[in-house]
C-alpha atoms as a PDB file:
ATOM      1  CA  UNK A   1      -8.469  19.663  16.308  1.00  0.00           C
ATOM      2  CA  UNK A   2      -8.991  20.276  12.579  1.00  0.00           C
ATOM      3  CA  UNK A   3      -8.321  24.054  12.844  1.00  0.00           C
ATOM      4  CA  UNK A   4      -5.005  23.099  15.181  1.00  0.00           C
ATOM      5  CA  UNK A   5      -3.963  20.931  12.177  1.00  0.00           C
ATOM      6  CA  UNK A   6      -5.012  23.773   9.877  1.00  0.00           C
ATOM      7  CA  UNK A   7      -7.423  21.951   7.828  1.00  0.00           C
ATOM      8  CA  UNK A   8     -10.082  24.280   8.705  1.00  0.00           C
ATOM      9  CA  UNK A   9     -10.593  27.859   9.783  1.00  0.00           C
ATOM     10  CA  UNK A  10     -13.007  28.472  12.084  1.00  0.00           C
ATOM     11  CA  UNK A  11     -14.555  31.559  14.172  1.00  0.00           C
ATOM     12  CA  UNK A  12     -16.595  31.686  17.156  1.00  0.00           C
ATOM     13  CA  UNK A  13     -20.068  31.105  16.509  1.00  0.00           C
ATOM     14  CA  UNK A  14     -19.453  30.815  12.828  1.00  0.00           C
ATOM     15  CA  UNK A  15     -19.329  27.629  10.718  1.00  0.00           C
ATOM     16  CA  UNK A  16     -15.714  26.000  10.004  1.00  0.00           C
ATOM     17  CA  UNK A  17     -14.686  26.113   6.142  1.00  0.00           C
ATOM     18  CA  UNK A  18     -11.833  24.242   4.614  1.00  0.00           C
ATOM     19  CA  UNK A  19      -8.766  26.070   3.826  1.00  0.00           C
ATOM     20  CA  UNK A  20      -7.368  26.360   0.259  1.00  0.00           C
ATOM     21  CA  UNK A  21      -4.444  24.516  -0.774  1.00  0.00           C
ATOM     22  CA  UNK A  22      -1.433  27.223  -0.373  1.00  0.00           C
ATOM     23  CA  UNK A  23       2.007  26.298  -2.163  1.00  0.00           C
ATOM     24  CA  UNK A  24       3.613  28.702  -0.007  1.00  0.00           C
ATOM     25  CA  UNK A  25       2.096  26.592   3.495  1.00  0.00           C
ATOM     26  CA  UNK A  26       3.141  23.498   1.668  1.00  0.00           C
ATOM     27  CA  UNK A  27       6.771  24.597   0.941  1.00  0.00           C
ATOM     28  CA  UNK A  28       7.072  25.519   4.125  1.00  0.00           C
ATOM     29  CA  UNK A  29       5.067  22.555   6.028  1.00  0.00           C
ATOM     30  CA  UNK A  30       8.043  20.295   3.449  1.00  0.00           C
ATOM     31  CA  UNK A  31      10.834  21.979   4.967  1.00  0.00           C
ATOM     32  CA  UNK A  32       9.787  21.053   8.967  1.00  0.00           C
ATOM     33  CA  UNK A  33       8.854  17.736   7.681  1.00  0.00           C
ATOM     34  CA  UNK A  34      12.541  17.320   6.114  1.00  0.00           C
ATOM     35  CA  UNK A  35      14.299  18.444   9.163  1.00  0.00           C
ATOM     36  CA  UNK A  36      12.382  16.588  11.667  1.00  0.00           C
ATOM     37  CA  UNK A  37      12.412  13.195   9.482  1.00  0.00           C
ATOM     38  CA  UNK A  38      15.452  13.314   8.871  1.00  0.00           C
ATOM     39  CA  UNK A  39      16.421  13.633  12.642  1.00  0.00           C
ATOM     40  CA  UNK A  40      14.213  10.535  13.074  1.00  0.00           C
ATOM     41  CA  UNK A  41      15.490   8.297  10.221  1.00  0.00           C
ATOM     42  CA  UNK A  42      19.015   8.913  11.817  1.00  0.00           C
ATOM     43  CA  UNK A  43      17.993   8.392  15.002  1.00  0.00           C
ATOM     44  CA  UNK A  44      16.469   5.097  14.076  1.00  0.00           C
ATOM     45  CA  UNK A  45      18.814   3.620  11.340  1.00  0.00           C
ATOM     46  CA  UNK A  46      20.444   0.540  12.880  1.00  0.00           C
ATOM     47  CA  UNK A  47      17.708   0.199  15.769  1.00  0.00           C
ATOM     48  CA  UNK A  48      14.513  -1.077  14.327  1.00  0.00           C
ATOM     49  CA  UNK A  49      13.567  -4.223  16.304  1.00  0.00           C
ATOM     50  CA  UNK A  50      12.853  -7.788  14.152  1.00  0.00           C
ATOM     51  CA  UNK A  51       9.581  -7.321  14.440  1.00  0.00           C
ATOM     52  CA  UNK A  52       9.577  -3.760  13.176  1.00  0.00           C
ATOM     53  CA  UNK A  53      11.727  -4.196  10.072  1.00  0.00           C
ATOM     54  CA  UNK A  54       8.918  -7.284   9.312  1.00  0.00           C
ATOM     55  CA  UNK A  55       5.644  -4.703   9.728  1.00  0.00           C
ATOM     56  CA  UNK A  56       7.616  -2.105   7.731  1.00  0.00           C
ATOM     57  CA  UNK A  57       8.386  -4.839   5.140  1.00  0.00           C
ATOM     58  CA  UNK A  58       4.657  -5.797   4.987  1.00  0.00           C
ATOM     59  CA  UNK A  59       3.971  -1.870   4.701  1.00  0.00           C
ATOM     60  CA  UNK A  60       5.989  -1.637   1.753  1.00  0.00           C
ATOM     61  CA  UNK A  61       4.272  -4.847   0.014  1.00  0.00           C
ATOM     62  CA  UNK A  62       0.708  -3.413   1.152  1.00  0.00           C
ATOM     63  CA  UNK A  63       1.471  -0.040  -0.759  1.00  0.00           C
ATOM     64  CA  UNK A  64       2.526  -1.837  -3.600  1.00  0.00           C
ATOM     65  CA  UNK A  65      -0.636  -4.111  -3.718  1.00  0.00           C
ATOM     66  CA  UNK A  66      -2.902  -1.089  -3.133  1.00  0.00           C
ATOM     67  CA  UNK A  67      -1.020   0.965  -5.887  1.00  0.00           C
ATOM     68  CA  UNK A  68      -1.585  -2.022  -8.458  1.00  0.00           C
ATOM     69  CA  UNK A  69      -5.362  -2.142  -7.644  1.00  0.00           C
ATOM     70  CA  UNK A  70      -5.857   1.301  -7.423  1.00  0.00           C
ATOM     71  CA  UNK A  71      -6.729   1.792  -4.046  1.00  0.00           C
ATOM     72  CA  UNK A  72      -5.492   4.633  -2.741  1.00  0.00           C
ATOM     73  CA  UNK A  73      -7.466   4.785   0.814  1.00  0.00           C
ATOM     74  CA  UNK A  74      -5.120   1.573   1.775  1.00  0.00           C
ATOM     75  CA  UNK A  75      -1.778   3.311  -0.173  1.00  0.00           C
ATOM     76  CA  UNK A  76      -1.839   6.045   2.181  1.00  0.00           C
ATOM     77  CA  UNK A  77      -2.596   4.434   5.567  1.00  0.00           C
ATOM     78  CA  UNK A  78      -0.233   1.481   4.273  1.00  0.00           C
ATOM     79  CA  UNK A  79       2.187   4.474   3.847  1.00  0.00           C
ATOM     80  CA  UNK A  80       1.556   6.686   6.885  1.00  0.00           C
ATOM     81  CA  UNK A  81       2.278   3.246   9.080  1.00  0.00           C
ATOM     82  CA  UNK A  82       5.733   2.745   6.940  1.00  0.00           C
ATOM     83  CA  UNK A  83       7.154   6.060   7.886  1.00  0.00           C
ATOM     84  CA  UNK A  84       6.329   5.852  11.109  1.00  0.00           C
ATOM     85  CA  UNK A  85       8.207   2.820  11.524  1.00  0.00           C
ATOM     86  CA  UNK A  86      11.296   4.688  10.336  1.00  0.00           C
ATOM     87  CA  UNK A  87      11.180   7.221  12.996  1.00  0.00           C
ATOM     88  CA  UNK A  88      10.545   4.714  15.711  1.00  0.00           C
ATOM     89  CA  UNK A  89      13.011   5.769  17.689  1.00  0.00           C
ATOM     90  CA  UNK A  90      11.808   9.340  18.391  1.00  0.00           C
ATOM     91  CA  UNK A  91       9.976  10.241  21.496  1.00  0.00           C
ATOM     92  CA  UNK A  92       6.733   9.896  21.555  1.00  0.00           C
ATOM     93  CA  UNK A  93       6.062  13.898  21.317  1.00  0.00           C
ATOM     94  CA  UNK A  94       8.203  14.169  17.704  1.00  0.00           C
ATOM     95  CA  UNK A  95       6.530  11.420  16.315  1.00  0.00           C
ATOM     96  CA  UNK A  96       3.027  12.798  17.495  1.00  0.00           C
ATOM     97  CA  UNK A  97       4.207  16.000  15.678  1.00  0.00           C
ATOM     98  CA  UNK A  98       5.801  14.659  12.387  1.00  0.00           C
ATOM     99  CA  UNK A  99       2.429  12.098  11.673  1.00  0.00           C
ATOM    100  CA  UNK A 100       0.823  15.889  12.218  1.00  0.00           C
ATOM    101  CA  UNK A 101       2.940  17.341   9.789  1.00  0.00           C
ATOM    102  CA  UNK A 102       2.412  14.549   7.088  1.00  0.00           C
ATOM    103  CA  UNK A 103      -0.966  14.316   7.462  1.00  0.00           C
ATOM    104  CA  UNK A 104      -1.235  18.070   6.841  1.00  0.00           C
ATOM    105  CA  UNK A 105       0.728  17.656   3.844  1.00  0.00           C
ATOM    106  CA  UNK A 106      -1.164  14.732   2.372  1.00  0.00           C
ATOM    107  CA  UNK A 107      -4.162  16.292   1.379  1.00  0.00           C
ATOM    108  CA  UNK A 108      -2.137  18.319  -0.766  1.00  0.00           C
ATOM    109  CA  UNK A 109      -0.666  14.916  -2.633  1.00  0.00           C
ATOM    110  CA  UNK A 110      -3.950  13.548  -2.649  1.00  0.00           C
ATOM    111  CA  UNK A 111      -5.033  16.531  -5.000  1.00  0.00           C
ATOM    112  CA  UNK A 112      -2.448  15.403  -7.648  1.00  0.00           C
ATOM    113  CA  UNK A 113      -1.075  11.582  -7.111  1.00  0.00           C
ATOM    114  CA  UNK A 114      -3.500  10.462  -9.796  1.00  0.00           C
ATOM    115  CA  UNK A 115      -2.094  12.819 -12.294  1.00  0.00           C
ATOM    116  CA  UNK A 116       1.531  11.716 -12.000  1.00  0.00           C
ATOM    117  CA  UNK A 117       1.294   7.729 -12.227  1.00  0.00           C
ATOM    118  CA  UNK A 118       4.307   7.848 -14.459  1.00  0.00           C
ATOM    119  CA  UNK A 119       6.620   8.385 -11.180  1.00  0.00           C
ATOM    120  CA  UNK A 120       4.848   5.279  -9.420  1.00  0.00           C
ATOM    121  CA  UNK A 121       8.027   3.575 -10.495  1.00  0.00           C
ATOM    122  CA  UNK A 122      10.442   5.930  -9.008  1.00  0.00           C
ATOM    123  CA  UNK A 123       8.617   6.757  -5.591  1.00  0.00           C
ATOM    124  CA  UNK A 124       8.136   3.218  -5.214  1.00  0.00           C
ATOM    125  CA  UNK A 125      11.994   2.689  -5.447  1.00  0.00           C
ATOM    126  CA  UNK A 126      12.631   5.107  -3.351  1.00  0.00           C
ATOM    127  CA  UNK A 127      10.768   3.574  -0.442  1.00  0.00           C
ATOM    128  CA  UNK A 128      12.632   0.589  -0.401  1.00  0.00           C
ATOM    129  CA  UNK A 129      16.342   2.229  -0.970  1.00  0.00           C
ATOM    130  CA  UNK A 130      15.273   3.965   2.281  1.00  0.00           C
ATOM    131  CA  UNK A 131      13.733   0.986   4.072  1.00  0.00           C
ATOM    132  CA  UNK A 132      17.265  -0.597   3.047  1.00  0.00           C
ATOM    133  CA  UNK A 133      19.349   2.112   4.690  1.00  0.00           C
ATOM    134  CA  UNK A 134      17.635   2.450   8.019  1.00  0.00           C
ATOM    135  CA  UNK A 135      18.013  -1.661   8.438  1.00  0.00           C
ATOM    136  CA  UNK A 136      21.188  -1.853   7.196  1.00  0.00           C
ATOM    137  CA  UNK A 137      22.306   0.959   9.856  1.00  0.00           C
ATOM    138  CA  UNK A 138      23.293   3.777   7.248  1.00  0.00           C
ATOM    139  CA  UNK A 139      21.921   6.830   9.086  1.00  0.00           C
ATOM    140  CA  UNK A 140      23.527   9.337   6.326  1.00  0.00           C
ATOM    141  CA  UNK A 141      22.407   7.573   3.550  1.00  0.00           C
ATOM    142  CA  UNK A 142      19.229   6.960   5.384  1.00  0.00           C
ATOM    143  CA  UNK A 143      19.249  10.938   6.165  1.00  0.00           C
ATOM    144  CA  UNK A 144      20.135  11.845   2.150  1.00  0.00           C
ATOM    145  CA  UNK A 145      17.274   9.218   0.795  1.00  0.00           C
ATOM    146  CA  UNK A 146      14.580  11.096   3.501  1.00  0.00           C
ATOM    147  CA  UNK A 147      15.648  14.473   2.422  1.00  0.00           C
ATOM    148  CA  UNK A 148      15.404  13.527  -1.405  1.00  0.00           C
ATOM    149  CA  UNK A 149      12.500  11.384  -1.238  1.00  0.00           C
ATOM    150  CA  UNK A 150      10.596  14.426   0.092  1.00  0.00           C
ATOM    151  CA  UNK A 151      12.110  16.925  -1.156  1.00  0.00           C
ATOM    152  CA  UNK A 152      11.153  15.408  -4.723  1.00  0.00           C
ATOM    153  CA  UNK A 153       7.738  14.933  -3.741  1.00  0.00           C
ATOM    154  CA  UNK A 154       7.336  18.496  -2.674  1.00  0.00           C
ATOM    155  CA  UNK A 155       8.316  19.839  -5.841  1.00  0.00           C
ATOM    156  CA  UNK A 156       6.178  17.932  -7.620  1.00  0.00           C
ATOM    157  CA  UNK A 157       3.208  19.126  -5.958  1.00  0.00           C
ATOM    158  CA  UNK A 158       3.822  22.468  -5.648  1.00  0.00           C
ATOM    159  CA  UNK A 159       4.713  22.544  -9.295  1.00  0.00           C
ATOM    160  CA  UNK A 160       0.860  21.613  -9.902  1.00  0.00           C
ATOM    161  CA  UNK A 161      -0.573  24.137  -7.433  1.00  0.00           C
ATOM    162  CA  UNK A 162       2.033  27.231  -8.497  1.00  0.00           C
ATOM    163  CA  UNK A 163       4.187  26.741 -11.501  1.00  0.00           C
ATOM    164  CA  UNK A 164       7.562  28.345 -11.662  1.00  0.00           C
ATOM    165  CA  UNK A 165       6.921  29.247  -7.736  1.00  0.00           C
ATOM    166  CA  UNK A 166       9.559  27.516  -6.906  1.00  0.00           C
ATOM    167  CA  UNK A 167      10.429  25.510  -3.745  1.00  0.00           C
ATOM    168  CA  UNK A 168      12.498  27.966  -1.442  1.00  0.00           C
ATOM    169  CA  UNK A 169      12.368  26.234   2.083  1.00  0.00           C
ATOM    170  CA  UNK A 170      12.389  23.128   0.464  1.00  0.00           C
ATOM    171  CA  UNK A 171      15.888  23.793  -0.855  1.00  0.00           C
ATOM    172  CA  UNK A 172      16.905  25.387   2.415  1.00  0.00           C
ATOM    173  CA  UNK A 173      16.280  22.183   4.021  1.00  0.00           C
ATOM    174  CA  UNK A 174      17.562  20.211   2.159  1.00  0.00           C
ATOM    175  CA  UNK A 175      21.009  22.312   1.745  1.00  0.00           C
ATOM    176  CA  UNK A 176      20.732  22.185   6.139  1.00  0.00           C
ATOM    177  CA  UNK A 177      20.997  18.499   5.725  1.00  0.00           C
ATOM    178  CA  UNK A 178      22.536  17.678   2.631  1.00  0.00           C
ATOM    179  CA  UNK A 179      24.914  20.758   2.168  1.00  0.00           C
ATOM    180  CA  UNK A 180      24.648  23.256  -0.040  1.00  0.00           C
ATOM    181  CA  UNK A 181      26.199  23.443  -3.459  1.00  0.00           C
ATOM    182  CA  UNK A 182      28.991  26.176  -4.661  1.00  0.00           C
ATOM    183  CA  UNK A 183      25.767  28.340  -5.936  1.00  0.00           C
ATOM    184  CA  UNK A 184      22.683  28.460  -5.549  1.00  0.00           C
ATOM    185  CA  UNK A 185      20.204  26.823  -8.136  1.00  0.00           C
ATOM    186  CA  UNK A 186      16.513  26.044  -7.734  1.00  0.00           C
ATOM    187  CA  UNK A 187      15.776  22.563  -6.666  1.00  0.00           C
ATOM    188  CA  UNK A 188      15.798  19.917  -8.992  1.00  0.00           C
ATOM    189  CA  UNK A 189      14.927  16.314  -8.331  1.00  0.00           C
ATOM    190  CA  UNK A 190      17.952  13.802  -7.324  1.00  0.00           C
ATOM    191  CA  UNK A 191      20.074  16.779  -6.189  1.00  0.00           C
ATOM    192  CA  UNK A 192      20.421  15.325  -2.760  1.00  0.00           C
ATOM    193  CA  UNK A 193      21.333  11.890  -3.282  1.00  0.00           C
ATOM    194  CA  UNK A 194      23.081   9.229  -1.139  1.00  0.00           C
ATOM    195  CA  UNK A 195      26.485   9.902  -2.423  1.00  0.00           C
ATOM    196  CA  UNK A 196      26.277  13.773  -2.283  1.00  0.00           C
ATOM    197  CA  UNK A 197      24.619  17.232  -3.193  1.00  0.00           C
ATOM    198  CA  UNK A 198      24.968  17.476  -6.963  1.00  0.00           C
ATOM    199  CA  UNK A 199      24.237  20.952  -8.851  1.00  0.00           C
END
């Protein structure tokens, strides 16, 4: 199961190894991750139940209360569970796949979140704009918020691994759901926004 999700490599009759963090797998695992999230936030903006919109509420407060103390084991489950909830309305099947896709991609953020505390403020905004959107029943804001909020994070990381590298399928993805620009620029953080693309 580890080598399915990539994690490890392993050959018959030999021991498994971890894989090395690759900025070009991560670019690329972003890019599936914005196109199928983005699918599910539309797909579920407008249709959480009561009961949902409460557990993702109490998501939201549990990654703030883990963030505060430090305790990052509880930020990320608190945070797996809250995007979840905002692709709800998927099958079974694409959530299966995009919880496989994020946890593939969170060992990567794990390597750097403690090195970037100074966009705590900014992440943790941008979970609750989206929250807002997908229970207010704004499925293109909700979509533009996704793609941004991911996109952003993306860049940051891969920044760490690979500076200058670039973000290439991120900014595909993100022009596939946001539309593209008049030219083509690198990425930058808050060009896909809620209102529109902006170069």
């Amino acid at each position: 199961m580890l080598q399915e999700e990539g994690l490890i490599d392993a050959d018959i009759n030999h021991r498994g190894r971890v894989t090395a963090l690759d900025a070009a797998d991560l670019d690329c695992l972003y890019a599936a991750r914005i196109s199928l999230e983005c699918v599910g936030v539309r797909l579920t903006a407008g249709r959480l139940s009561r009961l949902e919109v409460q557990a993702a509420s109490g998501q939201l407060h549990d990654m703030d209360r883990a963030e505060q103390g430090e305790d990052y084991a509880a930020w990320y489950e608190a945070h797996r569970a809250f995007h979840q909830i905002l692709v709800a309305r998927c099958t079974p099947t694409v959530r299966r796949t995009i919880a496989s896709y994020a946890e593939r991609s969170e060992r990567y953020l794990r390597v750097v979140q403690g090195q970037h505390r100074d966009q705590s403020a900014q992440r943790r905004q941008e979970h609750y704009d989206l929250f807002a959107a997908v229970v207010a029943g704004e499925p293109q804001r909700a979509v533009r918020l996704t793609a941004g909020h991911l996109a952003r994070t993306a860049h940051h990381v891969i920044e760490h691994l690979a500076p200058g590298r670039g973000t290439r399928d991120v900014q595909e993805a993100t022009d596939m759901i946001c539309g593209s620009g008049s030219e083509k620029v690198p990425w930058m953080p808050g060009r896909c926004t809620a209102e529109g693309v902006h170069t």
